[in-house]
C-alpha atoms as a PDB file:
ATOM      1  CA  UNK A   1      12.447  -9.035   7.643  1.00  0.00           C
ATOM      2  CA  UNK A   2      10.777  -5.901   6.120  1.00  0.00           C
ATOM      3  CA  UNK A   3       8.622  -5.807   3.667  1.00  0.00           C
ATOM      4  CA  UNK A   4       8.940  -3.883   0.564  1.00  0.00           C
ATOM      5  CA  UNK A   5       6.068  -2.635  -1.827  1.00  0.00           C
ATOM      6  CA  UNK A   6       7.442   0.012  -4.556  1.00  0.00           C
ATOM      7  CA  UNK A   7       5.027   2.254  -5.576  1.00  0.00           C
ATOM      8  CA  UNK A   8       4.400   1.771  -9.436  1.00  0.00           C
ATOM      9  CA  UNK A   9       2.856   5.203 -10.155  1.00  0.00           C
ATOM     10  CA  UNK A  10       6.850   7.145 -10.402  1.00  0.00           C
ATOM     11  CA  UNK A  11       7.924   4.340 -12.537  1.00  0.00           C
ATOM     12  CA  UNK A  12       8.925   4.648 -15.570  1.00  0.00           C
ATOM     13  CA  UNK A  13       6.110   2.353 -18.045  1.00  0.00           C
ATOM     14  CA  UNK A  14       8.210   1.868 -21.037  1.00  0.00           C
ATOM     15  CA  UNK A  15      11.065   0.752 -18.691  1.00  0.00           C
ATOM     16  CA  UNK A  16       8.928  -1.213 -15.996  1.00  0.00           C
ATOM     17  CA  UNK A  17       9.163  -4.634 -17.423  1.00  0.00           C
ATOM     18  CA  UNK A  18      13.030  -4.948 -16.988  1.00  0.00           C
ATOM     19  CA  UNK A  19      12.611  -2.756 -13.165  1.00  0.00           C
ATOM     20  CA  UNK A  20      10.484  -5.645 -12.823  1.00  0.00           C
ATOM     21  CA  UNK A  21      13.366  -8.069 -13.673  1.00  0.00           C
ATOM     22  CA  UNK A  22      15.592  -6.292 -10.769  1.00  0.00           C
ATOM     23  CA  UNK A  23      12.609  -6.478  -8.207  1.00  0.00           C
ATOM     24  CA  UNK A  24      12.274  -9.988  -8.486  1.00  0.00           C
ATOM     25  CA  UNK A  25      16.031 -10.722  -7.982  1.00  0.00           C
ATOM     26  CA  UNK A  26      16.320  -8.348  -5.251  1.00  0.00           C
ATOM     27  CA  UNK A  27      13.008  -9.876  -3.541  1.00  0.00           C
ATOM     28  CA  UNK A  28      10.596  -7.344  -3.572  1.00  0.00           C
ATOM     29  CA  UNK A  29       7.366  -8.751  -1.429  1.00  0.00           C
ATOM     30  CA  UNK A  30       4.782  -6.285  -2.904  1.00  0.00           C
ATOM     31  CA  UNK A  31       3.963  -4.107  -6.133  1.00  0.00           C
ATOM     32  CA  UNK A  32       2.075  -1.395  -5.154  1.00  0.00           C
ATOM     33  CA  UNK A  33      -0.245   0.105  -7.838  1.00  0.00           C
ATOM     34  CA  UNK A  34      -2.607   3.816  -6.628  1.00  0.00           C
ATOM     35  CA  UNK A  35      -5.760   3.388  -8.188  1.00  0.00           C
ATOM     36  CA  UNK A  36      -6.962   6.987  -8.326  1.00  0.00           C
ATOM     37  CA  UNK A  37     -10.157   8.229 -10.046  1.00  0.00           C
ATOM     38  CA  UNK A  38      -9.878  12.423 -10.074  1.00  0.00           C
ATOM     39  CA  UNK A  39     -12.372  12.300  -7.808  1.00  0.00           C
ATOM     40  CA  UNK A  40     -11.626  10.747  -4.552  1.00  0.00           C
ATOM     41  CA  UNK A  41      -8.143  12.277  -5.241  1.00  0.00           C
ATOM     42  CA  UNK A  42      -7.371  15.389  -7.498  1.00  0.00           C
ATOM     43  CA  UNK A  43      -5.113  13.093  -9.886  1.00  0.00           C
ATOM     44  CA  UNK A  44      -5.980  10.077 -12.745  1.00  0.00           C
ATOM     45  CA  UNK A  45      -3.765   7.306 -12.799  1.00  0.00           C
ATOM     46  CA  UNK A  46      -4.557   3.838 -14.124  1.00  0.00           C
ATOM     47  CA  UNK A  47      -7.083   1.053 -14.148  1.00  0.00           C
ATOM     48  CA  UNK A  48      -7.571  -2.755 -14.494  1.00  0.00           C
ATOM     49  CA  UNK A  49      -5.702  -3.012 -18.026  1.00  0.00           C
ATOM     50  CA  UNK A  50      -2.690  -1.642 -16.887  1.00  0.00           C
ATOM     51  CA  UNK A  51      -2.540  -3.236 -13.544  1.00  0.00           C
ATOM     52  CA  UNK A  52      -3.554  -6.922 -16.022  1.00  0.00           C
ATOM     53  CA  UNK A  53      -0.910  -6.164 -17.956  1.00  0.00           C
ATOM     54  CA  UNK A  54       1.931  -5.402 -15.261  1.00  0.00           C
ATOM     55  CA  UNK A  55       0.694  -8.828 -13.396  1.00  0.00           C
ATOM     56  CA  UNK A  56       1.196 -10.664 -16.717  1.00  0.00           C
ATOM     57  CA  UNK A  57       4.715 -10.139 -16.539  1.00  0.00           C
ATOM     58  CA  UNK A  58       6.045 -10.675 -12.748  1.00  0.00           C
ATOM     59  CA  UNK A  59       6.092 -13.359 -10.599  1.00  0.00           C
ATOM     60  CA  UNK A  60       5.501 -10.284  -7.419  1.00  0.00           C
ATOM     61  CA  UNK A  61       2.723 -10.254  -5.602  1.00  0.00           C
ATOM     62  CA  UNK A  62       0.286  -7.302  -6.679  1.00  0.00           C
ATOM     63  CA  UNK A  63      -0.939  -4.857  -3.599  1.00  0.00           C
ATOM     64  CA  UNK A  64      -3.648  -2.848  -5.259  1.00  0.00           C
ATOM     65  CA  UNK A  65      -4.564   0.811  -3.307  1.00  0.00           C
ATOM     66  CA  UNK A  66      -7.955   2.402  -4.391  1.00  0.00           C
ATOM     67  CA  UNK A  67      -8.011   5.860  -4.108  1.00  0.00           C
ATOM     68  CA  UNK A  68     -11.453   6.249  -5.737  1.00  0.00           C
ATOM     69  CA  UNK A  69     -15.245   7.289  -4.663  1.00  0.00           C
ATOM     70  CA  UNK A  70     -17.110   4.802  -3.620  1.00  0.00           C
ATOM     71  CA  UNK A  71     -14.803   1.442  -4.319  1.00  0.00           C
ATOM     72  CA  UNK A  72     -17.544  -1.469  -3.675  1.00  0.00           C
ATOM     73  CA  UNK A  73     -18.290  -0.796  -6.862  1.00  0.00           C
ATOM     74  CA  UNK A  74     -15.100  -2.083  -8.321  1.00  0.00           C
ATOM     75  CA  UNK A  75     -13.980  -4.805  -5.518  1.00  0.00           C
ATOM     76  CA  UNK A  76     -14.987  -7.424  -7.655  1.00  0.00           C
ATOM     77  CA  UNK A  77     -13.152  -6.283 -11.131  1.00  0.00           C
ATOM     78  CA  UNK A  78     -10.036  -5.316  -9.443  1.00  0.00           C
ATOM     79  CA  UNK A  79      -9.983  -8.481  -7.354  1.00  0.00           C
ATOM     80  CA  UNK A  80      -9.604 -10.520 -10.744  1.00  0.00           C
ATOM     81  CA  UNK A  81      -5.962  -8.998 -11.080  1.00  0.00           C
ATOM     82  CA  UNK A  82      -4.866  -8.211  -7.269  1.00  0.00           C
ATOM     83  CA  UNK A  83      -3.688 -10.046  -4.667  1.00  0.00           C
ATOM     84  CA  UNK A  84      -3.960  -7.174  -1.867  1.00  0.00           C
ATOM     85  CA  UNK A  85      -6.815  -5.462  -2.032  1.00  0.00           C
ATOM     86  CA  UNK A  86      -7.087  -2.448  -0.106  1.00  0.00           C
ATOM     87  CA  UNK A  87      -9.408   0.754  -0.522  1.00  0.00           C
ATOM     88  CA  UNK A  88      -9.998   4.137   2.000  1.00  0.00           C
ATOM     89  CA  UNK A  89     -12.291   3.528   4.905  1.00  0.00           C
ATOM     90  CA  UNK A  90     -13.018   7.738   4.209  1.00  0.00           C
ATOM     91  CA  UNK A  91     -13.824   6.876   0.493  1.00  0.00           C
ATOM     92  CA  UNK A  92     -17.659   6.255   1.257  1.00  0.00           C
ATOM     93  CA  UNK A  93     -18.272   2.440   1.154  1.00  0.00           C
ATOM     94  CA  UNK A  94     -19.568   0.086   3.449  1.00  0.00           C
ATOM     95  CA  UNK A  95     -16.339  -0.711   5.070  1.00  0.00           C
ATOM     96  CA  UNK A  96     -17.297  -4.117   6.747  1.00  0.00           C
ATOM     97  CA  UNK A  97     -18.749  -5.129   4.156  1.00  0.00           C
ATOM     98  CA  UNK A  98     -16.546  -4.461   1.182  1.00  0.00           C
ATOM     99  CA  UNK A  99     -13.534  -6.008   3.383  1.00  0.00           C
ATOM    100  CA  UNK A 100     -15.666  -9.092   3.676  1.00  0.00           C
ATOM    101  CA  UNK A 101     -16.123  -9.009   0.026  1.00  0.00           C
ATOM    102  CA  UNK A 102     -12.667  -8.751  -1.102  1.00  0.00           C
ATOM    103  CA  UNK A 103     -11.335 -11.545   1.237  1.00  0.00           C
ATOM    104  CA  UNK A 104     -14.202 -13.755  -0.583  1.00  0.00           C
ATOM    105  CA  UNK A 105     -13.405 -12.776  -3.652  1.00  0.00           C
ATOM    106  CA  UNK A 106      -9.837 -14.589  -2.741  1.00  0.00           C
ATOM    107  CA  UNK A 107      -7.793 -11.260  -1.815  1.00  0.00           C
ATOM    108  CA  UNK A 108      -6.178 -10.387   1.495  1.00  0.00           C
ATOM    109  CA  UNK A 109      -7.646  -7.119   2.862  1.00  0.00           C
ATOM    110  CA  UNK A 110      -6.367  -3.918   3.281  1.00  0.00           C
ATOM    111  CA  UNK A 111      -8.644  -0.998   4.978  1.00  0.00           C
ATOM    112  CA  UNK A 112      -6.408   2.629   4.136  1.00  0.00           C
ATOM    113  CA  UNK A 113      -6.413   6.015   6.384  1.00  0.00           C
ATOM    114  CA  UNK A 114      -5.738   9.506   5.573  1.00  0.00           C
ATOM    115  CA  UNK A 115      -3.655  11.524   7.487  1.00  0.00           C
ATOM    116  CA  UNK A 116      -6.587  13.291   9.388  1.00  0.00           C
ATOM    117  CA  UNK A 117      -8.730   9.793  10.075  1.00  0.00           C
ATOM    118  CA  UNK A 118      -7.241   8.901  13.821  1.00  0.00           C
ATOM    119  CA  UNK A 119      -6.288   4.862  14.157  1.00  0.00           C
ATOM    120  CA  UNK A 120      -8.882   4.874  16.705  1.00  0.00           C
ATOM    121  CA  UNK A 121     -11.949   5.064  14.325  1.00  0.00           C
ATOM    122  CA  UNK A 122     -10.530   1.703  12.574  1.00  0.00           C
ATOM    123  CA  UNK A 123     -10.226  -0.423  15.872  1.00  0.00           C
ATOM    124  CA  UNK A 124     -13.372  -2.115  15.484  1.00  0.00           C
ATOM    125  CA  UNK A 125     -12.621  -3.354  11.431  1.00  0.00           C
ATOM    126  CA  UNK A 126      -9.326  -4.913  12.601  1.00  0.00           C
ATOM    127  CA  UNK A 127     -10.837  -8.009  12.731  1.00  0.00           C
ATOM    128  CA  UNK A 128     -11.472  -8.194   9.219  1.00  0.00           C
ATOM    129  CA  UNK A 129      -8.249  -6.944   7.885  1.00  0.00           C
ATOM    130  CA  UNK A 130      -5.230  -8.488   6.711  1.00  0.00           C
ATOM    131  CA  UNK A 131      -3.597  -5.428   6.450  1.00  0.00           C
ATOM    132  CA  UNK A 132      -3.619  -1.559   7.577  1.00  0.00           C
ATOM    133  CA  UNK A 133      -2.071   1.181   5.337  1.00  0.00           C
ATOM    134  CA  UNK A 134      -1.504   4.161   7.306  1.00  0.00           C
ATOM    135  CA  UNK A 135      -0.552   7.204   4.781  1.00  0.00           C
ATOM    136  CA  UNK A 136       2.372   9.426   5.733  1.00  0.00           C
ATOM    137  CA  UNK A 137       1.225  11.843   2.758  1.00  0.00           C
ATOM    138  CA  UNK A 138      -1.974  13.098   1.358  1.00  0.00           C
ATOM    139  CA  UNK A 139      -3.039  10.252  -1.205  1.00  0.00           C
ATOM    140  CA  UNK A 140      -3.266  11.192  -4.806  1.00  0.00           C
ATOM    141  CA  UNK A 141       0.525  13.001  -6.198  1.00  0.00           C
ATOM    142  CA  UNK A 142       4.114  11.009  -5.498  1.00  0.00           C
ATOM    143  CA  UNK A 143       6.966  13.115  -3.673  1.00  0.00           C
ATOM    144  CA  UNK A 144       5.521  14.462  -0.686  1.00  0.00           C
ATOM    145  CA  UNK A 145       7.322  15.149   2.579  1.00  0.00           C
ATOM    146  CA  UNK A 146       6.959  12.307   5.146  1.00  0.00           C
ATOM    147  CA  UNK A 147       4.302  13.591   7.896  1.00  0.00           C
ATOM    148  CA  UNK A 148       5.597  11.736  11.792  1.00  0.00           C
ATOM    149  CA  UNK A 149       2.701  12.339  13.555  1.00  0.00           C
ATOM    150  CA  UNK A 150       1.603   9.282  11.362  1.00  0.00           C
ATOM    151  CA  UNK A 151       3.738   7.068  13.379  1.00  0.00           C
ATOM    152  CA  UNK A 152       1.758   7.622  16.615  1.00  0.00           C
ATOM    153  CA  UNK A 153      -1.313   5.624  14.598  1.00  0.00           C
ATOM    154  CA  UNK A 154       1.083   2.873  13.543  1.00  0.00           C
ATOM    155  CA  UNK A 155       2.021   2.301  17.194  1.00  0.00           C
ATOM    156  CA  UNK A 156      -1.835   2.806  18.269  1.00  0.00           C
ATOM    157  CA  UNK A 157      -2.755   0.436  15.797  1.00  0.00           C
ATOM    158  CA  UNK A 158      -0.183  -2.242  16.559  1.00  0.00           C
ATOM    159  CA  UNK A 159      -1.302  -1.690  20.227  1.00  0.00           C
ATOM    160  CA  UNK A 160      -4.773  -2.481  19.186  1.00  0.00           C
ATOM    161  CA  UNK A 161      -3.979  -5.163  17.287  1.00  0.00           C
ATOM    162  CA  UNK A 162      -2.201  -6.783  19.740  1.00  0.00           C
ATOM    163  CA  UNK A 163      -5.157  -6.197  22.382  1.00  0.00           C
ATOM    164  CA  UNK A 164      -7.272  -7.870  20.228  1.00  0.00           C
ATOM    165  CA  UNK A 165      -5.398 -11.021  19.334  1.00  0.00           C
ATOM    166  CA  UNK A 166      -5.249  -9.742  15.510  1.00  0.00           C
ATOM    167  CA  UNK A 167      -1.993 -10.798  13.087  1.00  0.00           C
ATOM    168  CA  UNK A 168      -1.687  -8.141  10.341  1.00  0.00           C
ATOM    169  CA  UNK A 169       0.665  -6.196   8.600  1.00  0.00           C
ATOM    170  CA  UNK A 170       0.828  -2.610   9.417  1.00  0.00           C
ATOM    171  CA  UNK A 171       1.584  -0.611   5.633  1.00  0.00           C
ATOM    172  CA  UNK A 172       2.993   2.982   5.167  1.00  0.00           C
ATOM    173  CA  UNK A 173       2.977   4.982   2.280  1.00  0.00           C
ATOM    174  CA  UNK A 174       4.136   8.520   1.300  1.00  0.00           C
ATOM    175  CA  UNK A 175       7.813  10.390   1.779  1.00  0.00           C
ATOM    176  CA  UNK A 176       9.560   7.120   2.532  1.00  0.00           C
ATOM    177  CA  UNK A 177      13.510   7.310   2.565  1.00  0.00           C
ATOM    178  CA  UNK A 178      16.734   6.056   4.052  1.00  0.00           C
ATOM    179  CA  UNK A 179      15.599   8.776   6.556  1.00  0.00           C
ATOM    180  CA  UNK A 180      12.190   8.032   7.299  1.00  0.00           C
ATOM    181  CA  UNK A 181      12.499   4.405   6.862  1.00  0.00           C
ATOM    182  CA  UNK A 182      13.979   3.024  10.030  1.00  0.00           C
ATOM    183  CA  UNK A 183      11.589   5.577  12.089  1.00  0.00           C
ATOM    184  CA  UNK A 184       8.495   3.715  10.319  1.00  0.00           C
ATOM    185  CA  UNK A 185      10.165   0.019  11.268  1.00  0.00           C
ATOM    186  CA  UNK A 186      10.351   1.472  14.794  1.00  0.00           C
ATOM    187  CA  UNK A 187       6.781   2.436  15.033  1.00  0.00           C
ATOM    188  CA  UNK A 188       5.497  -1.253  13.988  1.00  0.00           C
ATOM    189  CA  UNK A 189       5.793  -0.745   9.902  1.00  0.00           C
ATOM    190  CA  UNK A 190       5.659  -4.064   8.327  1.00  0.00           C
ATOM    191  CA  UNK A 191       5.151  -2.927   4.946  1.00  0.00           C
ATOM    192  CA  UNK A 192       7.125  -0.416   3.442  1.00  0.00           C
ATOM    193  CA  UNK A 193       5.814   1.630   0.407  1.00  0.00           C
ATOM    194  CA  UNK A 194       8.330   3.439  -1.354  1.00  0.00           C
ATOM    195  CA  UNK A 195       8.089   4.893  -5.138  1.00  0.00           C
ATOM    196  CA  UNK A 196      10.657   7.679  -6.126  1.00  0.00           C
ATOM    197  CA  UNK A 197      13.244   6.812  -3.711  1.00  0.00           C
ATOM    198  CA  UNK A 198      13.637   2.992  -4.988  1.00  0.00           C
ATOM    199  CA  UNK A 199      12.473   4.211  -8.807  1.00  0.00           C
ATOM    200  CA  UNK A 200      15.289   6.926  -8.912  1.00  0.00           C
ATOM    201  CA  UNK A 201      17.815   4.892  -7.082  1.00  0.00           C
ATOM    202  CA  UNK A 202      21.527   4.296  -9.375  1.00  0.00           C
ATOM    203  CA  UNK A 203      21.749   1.084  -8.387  1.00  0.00           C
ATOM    204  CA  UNK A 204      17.572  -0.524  -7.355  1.00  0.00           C
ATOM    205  CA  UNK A 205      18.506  -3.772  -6.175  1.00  0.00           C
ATOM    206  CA  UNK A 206      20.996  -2.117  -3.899  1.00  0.00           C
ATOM    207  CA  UNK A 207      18.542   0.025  -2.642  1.00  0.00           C
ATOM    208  CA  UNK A 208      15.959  -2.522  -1.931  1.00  0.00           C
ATOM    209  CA  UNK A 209      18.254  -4.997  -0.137  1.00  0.00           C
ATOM    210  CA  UNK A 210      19.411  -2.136   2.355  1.00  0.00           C
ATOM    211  CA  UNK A 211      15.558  -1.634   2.841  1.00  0.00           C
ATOM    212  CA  UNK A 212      14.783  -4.643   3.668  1.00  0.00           C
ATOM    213  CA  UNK A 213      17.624  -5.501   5.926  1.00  0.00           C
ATOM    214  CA  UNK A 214      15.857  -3.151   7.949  1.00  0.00           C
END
């Protein structure tokens, strides 16, 4: 079965706690809240309050993405209210050793790419990853179109992966759809990330069930 990790920052806030409601009784796997600074990314979203606050009131696992300069600095705050923990291996951190960190910290790990970084410059931190997020998008603004030359890197990855012995979840994020969906299952997706096109859906728990029937 698919996973599914809607993407908090097109939500809604003063509606969240009852989209919540529907996520859980559809069985949403994953929250997925973008951590972004204005910095690393050219946008400001939200910090540990918010992400505190959204935890307090679902049952769903949280999947935390930093999209913020230099992130060892925060592993250890945003560990306190994440379950995944992932941050950019381009963001200018010590990648070994801030994945080591978060898995001690109690978190599984999640190492992120842009669109530009090639799967190949990640092989050797497989090991100490619980989870890849390749990005189908730029990171930093919701509703971009779905880039498919990202799906050679899921393959490459899962290839990789698989050479090395390595169980982990392969994570996509940006422009997915009904469309762009089944392509990213195809490729090796595990983890779907998905924000307007679950958020805006008539009927959510609809949506998310056909999703994860994938």
């Amino acid at each position: 079965m698919v996973k599914l990790s809607p993407s908090v920052l097109t939500a809604d806030f003063l509606t969240l706690k009852d989209m919540l409601k529907k996520f859980e009784n559809s069985g949403v796997d994953m929250l997925h809240l973008d951590v972004m600074d204005g910095i690393f990314v050219p946008n400001i979203s939200f910090g540990v309050p918010v992400i505190k606050s959204v935890k307090a009131h679902t049952s769903i696992p949280i999947d935390v993405h930093l999209m913020i300069d230099r992130p060892h600095r925060y592993i250890k705050e945003f560990a306190e209210v994440a379950d995944w923990l992932g941050f950019h291996y381009e963001a200018g951190s010590d990648v070994a050793q801030t994945l080591k960190e978060i898995r001690k910290l109690g978190c599984k790990s999640c190492l992120t790419i842009k669109p530009k970084t090639t799967a190949e410059e990640i092989f050797e931190f497989l090991p100490l990853c619980d989870m890849v997020l390749v990005m189908s998008v730029e990171p930093g603004f919701g509703g971009q179109k779905f880039m498919p030359e990202s799906l050679d890197k899921v393959r490459k990855i899962k290839a990789e992966a698989k050479r090395q012995g390595i169980e982990l979840e392969i994570q996509i994020d940006g422009g997915i759809n009904a469309e762009t969906a089944p392509l990213a299952v195809e490729a090796g997706v595990t983890v779907l990330v998905a924000g307007s096109y679950v958020f805006s859906a008539e009927d959510v728990e609809k949506t998310v069930r056909e999703i994860k029937a994938l």
